[in-house]
PDB file of N, CA and C in Angstrom:
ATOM      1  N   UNK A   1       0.845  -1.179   0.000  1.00  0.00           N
ATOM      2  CA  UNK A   1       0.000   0.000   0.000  1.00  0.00           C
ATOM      3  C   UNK A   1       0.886   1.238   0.000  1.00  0.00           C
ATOM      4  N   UNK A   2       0.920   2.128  -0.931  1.00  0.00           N
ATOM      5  CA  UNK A   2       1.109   3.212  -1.016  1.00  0.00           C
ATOM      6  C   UNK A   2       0.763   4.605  -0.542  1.00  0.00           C
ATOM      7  N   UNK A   3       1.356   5.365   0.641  1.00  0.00           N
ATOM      8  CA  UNK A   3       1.144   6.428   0.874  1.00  0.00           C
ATOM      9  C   UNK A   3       1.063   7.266  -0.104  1.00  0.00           C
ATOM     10  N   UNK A   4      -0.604   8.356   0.582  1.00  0.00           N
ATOM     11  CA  UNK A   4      -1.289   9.253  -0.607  1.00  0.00           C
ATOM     12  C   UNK A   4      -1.577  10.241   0.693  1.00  0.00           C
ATOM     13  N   UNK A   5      -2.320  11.329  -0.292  1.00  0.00           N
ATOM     14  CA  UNK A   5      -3.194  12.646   0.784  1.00  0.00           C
ATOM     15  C   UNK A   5      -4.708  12.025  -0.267  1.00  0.00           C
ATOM     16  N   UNK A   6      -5.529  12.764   1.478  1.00  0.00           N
ATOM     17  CA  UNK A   6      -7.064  12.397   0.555  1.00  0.00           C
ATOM     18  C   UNK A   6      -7.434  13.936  -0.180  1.00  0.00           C
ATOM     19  N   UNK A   7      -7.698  13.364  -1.258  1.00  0.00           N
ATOM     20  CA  UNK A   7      -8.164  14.039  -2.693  1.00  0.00           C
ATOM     21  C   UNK A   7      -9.296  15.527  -1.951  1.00  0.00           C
ATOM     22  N   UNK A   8      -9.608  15.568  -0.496  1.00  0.00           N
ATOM     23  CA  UNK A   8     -10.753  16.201  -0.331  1.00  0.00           C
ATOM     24  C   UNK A   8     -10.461  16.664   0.982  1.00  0.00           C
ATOM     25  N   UNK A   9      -9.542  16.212   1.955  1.00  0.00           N
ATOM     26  CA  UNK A   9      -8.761  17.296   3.017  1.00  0.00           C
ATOM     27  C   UNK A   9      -7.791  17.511   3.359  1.00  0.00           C
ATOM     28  N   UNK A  10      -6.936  16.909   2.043  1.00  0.00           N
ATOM     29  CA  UNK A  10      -6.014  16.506   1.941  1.00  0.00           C
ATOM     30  C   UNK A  10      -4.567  15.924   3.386  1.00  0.00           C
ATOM     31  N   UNK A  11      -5.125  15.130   4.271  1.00  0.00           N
ATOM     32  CA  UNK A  11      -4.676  14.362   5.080  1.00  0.00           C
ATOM     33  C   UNK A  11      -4.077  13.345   4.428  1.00  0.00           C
ATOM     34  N   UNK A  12      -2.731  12.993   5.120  1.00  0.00           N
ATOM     35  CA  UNK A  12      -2.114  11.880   4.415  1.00  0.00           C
ATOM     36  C   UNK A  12      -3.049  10.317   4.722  1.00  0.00           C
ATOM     37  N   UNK A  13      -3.134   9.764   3.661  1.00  0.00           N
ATOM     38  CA  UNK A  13      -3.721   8.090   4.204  1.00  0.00           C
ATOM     39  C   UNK A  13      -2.723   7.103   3.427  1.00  0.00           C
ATOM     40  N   UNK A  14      -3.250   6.013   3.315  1.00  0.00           N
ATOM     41  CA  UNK A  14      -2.920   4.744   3.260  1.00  0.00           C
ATOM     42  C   UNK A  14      -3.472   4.387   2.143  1.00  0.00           C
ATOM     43  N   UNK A  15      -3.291   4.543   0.844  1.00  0.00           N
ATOM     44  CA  UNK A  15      -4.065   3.742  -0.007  1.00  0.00           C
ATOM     45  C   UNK A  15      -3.572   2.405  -0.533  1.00  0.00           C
ATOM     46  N   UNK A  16      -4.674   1.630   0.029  1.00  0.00           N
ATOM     47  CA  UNK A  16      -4.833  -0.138  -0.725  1.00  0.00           C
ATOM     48  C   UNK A  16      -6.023  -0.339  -2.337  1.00  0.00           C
ATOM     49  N   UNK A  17      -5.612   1.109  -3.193  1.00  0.00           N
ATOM     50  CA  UNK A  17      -6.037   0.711  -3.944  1.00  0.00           C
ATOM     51  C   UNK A  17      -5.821  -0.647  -5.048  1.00  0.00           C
ATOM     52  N   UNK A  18      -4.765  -0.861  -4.900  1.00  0.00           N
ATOM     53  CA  UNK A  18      -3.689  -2.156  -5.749  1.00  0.00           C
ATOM     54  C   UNK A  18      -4.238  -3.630  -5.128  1.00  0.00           C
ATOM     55  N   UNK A  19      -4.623  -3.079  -3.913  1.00  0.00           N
ATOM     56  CA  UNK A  19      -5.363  -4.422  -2.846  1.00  0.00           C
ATOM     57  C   UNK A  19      -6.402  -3.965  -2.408  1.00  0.00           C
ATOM     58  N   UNK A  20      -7.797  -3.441  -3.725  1.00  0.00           N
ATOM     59  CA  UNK A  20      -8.965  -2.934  -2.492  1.00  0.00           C
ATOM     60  C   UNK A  20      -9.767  -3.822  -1.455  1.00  0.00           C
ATOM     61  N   UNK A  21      -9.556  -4.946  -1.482  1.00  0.00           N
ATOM     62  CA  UNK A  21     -10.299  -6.015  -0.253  1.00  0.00           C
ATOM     63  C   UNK A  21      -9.512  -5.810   0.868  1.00  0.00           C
ATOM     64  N   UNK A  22      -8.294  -5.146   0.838  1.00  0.00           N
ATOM     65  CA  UNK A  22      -7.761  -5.006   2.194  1.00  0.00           C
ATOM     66  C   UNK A  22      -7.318  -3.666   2.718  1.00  0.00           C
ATOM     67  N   UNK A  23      -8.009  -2.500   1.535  1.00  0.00           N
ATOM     68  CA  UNK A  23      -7.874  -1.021   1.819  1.00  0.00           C
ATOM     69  C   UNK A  23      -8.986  -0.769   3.294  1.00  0.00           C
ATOM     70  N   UNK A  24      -7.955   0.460   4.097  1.00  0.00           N
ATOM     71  CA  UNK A  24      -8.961   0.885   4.800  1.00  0.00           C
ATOM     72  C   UNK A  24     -10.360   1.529   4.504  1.00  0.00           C
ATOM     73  N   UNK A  25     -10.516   1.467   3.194  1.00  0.00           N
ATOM     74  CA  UNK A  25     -11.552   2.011   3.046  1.00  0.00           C
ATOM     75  C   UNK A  25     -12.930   1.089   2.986  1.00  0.00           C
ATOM     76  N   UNK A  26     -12.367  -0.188   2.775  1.00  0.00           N
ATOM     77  CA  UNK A  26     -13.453  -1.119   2.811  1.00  0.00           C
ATOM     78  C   UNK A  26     -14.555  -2.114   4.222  1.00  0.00           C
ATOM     79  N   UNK A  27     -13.628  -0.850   5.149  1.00  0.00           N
ATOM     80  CA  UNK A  27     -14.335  -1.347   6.472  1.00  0.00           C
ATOM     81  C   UNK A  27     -15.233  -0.284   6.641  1.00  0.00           C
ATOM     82  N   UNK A  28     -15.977   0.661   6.059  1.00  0.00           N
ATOM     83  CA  UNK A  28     -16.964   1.346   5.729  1.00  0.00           C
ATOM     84  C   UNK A  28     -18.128   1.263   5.361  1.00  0.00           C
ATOM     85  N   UNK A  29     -18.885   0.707   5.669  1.00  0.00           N
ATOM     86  CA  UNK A  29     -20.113   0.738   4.497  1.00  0.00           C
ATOM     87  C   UNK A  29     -20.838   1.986   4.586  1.00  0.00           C
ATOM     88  N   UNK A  30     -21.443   1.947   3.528  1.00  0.00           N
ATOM     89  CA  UNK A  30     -21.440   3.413   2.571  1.00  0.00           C
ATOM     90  C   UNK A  30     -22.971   3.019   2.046  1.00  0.00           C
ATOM     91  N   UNK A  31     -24.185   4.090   1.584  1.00  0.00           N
ATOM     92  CA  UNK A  31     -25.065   3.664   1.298  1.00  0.00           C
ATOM     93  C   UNK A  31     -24.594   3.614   0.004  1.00  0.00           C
ATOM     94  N   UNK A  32     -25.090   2.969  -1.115  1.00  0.00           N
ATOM     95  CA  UNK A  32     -25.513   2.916  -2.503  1.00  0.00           C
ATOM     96  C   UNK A  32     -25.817   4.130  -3.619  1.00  0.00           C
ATOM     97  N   UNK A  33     -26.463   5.254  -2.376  1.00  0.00           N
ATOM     98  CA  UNK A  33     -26.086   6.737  -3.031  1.00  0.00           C
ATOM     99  C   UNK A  33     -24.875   7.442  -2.933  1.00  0.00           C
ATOM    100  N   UNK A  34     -24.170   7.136  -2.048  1.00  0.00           N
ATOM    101  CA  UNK A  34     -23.052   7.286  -1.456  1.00  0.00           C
ATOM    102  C   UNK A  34     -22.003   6.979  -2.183  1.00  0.00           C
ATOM    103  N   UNK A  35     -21.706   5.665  -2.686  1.00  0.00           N
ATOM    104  CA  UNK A  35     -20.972   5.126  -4.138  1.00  0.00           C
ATOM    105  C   UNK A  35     -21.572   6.023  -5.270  1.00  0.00           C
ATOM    106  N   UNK A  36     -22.454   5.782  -5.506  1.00  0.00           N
ATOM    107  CA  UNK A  36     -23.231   6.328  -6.695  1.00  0.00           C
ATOM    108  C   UNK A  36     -22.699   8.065  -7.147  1.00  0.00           C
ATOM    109  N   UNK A  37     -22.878   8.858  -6.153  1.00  0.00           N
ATOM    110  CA  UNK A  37     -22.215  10.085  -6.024  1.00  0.00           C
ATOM    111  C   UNK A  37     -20.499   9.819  -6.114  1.00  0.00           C
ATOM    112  N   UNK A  38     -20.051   9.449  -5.701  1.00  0.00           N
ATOM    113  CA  UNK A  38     -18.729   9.194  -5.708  1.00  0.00           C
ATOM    114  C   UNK A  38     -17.882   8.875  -7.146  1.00  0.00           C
ATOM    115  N   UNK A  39     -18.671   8.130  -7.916  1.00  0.00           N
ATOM    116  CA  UNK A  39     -18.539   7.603  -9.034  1.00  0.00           C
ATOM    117  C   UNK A  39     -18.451   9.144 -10.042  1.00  0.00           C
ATOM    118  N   UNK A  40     -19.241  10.094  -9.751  1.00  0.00           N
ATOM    119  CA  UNK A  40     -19.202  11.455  -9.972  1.00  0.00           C
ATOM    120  C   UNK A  40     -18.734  12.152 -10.113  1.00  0.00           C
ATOM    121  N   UNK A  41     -17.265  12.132  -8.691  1.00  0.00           N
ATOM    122  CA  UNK A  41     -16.398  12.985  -8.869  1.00  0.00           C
ATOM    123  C   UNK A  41     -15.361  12.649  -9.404  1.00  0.00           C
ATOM    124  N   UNK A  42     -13.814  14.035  -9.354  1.00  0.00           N
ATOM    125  CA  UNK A  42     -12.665  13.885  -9.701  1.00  0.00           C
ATOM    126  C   UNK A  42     -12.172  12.862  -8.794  1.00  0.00           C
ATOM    127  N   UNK A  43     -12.190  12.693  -7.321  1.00  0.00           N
ATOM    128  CA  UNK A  43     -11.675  12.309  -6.236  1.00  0.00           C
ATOM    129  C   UNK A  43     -11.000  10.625  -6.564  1.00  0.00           C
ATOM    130  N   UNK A  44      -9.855  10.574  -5.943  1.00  0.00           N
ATOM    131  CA  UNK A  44      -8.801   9.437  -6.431  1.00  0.00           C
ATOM    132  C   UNK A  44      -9.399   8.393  -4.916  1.00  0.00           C
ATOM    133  N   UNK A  45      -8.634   9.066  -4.250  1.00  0.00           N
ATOM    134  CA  UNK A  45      -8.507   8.196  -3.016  1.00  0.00           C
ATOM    135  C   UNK A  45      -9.005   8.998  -1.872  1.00  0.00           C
ATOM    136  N   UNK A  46      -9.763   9.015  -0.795  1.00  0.00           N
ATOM    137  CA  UNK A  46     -10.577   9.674  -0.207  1.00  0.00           C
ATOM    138  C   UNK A  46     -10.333   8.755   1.541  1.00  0.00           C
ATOM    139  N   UNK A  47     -10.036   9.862   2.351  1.00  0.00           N
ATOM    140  CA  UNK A  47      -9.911   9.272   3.662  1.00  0.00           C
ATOM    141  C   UNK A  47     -10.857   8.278   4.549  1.00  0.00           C
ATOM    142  N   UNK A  48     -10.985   7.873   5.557  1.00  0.00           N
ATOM    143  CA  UNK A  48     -12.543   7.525   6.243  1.00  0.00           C
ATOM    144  C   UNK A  48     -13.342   8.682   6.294  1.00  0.00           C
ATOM    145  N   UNK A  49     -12.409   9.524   7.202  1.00  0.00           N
ATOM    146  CA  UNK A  49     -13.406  10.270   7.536  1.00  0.00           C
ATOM    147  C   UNK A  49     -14.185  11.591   6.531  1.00  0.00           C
ATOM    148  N   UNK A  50     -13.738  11.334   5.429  1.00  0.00           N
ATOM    149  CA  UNK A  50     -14.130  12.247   4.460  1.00  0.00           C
ATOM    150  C   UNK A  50     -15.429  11.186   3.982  1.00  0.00           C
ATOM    151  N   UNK A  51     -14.879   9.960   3.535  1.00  0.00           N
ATOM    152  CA  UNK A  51     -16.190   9.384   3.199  1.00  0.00           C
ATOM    153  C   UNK A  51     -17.363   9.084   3.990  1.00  0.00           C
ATOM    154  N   UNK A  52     -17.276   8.945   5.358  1.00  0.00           N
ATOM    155  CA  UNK A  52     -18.288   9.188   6.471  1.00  0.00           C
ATOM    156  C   UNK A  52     -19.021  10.290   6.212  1.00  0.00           C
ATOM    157  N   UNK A  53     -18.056  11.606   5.791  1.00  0.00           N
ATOM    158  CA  UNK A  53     -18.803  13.106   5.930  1.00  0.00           C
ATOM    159  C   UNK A  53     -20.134  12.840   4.826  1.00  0.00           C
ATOM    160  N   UNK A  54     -19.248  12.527   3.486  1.00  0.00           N
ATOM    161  CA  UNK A  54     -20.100  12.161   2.353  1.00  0.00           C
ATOM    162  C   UNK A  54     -21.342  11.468   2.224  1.00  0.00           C
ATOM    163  N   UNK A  55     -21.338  10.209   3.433  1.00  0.00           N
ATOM    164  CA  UNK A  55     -22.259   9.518   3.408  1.00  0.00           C
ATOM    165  C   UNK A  55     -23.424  10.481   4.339  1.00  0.00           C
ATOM    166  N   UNK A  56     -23.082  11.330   5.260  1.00  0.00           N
ATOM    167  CA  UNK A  56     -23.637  11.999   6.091  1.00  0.00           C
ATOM    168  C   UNK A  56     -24.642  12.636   5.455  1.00  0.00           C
ATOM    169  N   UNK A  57     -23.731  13.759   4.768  1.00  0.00           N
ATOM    170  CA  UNK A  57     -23.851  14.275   3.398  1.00  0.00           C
ATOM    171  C   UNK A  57     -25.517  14.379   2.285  1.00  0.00           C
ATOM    172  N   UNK A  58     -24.805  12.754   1.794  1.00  0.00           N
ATOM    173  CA  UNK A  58     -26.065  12.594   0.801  1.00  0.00           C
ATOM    174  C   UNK A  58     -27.001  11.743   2.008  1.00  0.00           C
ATOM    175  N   UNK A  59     -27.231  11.371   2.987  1.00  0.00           N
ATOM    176  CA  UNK A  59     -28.454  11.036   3.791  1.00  0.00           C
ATOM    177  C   UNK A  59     -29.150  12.219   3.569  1.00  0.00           C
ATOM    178  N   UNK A  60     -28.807  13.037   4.195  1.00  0.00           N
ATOM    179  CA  UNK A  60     -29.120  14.825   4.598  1.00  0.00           C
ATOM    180  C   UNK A  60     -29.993  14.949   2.883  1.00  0.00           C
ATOM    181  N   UNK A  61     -29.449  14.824   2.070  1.00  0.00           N
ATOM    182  CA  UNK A  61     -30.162  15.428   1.006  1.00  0.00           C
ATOM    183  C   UNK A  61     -30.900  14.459   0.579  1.00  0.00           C
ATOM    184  N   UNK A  62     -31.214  12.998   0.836  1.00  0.00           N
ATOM    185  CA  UNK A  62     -32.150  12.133   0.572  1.00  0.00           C
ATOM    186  C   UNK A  62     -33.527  12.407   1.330  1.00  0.00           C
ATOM    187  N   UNK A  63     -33.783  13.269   2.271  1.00  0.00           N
ATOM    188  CA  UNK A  63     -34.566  13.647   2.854  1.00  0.00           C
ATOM    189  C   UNK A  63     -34.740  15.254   3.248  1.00  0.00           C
ATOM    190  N   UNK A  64     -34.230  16.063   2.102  1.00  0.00           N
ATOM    191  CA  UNK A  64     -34.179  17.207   2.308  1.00  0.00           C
ATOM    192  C   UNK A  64     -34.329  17.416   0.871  1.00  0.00           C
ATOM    193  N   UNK A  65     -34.854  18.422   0.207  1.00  0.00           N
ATOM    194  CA  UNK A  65     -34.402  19.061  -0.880  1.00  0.00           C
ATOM    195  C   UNK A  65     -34.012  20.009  -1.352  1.00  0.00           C
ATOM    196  N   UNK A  66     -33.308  20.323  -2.361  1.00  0.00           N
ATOM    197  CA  UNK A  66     -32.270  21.213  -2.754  1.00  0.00           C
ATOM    198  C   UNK A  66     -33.429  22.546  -2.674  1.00  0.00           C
ATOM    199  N   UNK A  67     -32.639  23.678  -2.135  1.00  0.00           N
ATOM    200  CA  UNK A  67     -33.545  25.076  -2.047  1.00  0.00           C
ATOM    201  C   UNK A  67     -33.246  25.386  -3.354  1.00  0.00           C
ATOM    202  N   UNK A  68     -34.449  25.462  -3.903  1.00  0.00           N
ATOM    203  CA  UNK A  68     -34.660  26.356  -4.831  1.00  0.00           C
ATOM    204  C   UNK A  68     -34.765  28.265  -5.069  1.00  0.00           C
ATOM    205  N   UNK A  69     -34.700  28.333  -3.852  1.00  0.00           N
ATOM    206  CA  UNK A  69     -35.207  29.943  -3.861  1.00  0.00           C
ATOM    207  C   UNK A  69     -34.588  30.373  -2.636  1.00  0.00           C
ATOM    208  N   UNK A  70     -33.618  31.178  -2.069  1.00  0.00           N
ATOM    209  CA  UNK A  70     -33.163  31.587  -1.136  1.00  0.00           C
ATOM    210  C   UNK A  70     -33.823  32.003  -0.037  1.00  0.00           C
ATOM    211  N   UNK A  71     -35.020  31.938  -0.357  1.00  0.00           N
ATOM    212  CA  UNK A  71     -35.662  31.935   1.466  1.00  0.00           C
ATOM    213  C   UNK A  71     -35.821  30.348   1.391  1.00  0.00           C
ATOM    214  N   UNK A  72     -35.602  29.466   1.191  1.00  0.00           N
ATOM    215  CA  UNK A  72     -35.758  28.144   1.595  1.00  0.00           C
ATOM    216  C   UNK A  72     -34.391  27.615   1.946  1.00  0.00           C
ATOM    217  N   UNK A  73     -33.438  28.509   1.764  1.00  0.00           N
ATOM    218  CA  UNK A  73     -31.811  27.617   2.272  1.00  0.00           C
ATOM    219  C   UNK A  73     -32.049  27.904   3.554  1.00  0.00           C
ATOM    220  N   UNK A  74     -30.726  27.919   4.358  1.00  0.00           N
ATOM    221  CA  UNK A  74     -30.853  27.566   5.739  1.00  0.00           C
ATOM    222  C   UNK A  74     -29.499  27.773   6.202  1.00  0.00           C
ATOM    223  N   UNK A  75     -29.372  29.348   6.874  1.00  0.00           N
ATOM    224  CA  UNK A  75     -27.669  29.171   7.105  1.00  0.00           C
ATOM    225  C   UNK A  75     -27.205  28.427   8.037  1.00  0.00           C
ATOM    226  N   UNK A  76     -25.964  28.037   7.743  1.00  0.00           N
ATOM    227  CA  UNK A  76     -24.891  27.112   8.168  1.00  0.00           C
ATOM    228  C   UNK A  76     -25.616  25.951   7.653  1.00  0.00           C
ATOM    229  N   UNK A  77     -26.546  25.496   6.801  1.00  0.00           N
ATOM    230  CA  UNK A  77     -26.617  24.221   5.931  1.00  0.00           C
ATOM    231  C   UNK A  77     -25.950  24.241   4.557  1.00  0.00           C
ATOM    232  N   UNK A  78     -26.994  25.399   3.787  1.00  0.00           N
ATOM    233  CA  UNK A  78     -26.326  25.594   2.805  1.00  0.00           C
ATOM    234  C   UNK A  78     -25.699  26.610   2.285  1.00  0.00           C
ATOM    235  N   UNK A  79     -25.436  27.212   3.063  1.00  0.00           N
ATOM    236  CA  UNK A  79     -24.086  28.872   2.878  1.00  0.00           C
ATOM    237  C   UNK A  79     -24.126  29.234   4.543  1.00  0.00           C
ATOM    238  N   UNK A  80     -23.410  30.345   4.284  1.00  0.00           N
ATOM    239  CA  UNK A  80     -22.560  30.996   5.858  1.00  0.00           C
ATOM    240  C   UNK A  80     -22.144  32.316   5.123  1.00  0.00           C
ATOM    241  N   UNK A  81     -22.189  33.454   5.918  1.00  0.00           N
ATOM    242  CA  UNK A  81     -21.817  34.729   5.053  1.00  0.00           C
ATOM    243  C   UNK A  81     -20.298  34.981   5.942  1.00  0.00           C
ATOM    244  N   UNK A  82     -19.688  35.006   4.881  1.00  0.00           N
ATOM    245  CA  UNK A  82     -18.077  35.875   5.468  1.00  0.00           C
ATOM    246  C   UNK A  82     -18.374  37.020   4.740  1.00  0.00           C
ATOM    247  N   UNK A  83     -17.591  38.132   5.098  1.00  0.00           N
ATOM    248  CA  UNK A  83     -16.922  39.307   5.037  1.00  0.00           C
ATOM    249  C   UNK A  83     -18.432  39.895   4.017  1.00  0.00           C
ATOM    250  N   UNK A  84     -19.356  39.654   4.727  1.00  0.00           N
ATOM    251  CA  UNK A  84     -20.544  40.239   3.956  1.00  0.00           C
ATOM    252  C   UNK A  84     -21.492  39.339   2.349  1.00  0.00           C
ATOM    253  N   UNK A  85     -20.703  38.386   1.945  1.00  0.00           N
ATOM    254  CA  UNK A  85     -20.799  37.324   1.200  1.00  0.00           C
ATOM    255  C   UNK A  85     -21.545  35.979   1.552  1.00  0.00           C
ATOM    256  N   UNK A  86     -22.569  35.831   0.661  1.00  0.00           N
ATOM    257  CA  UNK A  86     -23.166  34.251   0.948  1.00  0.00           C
ATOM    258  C   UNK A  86     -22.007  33.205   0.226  1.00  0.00           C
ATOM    259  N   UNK A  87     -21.743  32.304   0.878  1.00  0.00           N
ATOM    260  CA  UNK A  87     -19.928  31.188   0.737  1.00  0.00           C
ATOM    261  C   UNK A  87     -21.367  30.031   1.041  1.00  0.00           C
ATOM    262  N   UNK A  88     -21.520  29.161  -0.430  1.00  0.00           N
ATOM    263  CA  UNK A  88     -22.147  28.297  -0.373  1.00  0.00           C
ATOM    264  C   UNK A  88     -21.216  26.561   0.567  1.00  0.00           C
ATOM    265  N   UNK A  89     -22.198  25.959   1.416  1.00  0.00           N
ATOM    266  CA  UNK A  89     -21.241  24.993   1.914  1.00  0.00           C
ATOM    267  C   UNK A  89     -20.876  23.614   1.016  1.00  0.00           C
ATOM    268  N   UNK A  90     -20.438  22.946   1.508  1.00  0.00           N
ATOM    269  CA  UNK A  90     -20.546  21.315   0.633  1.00  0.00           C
ATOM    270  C   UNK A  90     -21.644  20.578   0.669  1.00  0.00           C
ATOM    271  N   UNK A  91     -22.224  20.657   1.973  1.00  0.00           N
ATOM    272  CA  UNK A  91     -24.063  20.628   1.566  1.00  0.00           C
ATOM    273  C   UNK A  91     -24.922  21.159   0.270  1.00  0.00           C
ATOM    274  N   UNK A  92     -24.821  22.230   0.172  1.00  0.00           N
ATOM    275  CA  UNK A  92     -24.930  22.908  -0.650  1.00  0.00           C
ATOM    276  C   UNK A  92     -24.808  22.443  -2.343  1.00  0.00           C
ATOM    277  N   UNK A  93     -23.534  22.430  -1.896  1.00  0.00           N
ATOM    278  CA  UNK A  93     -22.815  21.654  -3.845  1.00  0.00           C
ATOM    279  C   UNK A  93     -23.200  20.378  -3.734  1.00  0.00           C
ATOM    280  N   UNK A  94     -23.451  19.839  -2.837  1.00  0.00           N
ATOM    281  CA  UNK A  94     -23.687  18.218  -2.936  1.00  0.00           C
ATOM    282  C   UNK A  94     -25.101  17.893  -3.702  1.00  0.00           C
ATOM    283  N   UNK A  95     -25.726  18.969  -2.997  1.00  0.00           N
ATOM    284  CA  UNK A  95     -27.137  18.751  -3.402  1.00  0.00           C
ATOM    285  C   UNK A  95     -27.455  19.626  -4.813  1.00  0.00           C
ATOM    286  N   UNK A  96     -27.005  20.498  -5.144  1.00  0.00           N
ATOM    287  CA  UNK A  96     -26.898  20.981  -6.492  1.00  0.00           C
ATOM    288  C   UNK A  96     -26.599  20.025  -7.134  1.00  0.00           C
ATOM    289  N   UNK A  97     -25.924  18.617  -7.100  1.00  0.00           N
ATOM    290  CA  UNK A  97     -26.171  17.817  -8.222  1.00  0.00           C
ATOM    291  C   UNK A  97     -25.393  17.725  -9.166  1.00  0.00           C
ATOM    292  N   UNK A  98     -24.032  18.852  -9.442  1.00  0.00           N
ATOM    293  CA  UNK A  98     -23.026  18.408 -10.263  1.00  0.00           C
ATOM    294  C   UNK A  98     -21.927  19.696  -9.835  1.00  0.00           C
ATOM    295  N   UNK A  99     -21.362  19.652 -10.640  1.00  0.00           N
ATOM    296  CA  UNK A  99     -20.258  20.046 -10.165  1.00  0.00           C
ATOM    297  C   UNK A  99     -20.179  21.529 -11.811  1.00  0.00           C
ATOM    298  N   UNK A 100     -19.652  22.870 -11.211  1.00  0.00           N
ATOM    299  CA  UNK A 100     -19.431  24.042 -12.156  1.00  0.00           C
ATOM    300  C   UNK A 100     -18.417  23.572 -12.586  1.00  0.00           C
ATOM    301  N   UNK A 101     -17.514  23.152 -12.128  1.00  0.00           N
ATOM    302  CA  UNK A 101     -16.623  23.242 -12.464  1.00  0.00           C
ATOM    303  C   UNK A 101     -15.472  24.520 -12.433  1.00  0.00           C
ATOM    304  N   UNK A 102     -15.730  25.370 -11.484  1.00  0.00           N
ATOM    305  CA  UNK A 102     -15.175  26.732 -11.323  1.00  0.00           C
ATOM    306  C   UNK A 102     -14.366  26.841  -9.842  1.00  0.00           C
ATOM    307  N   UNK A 103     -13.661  25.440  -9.581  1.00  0.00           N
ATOM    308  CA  UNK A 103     -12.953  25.475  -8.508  1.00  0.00           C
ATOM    309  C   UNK A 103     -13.583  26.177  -7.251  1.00  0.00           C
ATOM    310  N   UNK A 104     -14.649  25.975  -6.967  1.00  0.00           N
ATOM    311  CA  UNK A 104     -15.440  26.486  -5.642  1.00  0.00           C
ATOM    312  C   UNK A 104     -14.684  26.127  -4.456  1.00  0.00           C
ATOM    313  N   UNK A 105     -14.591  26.932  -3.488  1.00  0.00           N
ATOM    314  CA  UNK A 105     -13.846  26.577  -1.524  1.00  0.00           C
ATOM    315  C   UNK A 105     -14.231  25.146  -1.282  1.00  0.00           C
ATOM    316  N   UNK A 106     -16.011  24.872  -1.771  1.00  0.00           N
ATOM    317  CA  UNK A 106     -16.704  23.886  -0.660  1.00  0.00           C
ATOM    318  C   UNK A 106     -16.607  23.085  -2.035  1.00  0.00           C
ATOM    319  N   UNK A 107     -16.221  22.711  -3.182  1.00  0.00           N
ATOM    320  CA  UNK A 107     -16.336  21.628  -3.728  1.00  0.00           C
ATOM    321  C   UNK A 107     -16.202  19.904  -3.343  1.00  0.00           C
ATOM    322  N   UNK A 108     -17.287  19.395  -3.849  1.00  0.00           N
ATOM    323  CA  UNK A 108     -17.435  18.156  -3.084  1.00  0.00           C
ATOM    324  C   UNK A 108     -17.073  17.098  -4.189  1.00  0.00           C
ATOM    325  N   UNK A 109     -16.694  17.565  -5.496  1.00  0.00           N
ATOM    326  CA  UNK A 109     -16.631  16.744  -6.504  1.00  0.00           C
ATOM    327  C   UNK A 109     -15.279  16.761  -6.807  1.00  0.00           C
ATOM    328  N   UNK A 110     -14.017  17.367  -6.121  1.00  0.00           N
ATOM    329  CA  UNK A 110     -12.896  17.179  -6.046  1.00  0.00           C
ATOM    330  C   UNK A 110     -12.288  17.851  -7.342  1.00  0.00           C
ATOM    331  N   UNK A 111     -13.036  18.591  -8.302  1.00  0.00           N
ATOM    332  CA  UNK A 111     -12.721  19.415  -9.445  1.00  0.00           C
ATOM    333  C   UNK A 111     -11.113  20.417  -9.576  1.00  0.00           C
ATOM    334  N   UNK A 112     -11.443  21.207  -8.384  1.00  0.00           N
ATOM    335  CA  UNK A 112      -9.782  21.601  -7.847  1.00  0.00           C
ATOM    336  C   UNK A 112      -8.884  20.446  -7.627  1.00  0.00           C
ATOM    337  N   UNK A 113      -8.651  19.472  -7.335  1.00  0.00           N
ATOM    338  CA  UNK A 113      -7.977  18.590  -6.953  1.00  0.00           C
ATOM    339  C   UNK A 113      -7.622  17.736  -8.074  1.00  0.00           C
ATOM    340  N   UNK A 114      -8.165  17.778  -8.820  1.00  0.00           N
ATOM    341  CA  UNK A 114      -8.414  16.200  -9.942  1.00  0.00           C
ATOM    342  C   UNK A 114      -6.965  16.137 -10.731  1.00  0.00           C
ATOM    343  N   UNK A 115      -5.872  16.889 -10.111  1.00  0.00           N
ATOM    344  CA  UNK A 115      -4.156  17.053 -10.835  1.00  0.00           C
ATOM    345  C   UNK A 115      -3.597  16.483  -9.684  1.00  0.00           C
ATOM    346  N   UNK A 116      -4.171  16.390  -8.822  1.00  0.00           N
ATOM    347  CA  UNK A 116      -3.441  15.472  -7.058  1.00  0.00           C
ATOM    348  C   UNK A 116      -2.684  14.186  -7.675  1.00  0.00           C
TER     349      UNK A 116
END
């Protein structure tokens, strides 16, 4: 197994991609949307605890739906205002459903990263 950083907080891990039946990542289970989204992004190799967040993540939006109209977001779900600015979160992009592609802070699809 080859030492890596994860693609998404960038913490160093352990990747057993060469051996995934014995990567740490396979003591996880993950829902089925959870893969499914994943399959989505740039992201190479991804920590536990990033993929925990993820799975957290898309639960949250399996039973929530994406605001359409800014009185239906919800700060600190899906934005937080700095320095006078709405800064959408990874909630946020998750549930938007794809990725701009415009290197966003909270990107969840690993788009900034995908040269790691």
């Amino acid at each position: 197994m080859k030492p890596q950083i994860c693609t998404h907080c960038k913490e160093p891990i352990v990747c057993g991609a060469e051996d995934i039946q014995n990567c740490d990542c396979q003591k996880l289970e993950l829902r089925p949307e959870t893969i499914a989204f994943l399959g989505t992004t740039f992201h190479k190799c991804l920590c536990n605890n990033c993929l925990k967040k993820f799975d957290e993540m898309i639960a949250f939006s399996l039973v929530n739906d994406f605001p359409k109209r800014r009185s239906e977001m919800i700060e600190g779900v899906h934005y937080y205002i700095e320095n006078e600015y709405f800064v959408f979160t990874e909630q946020y992009h998750l549930m938007k459903g794809q990725c701009c592609q415009n290197g966003c802070r909270h990107c969840v699809y690993g788009f900034k990263n995908q040269f790691l």
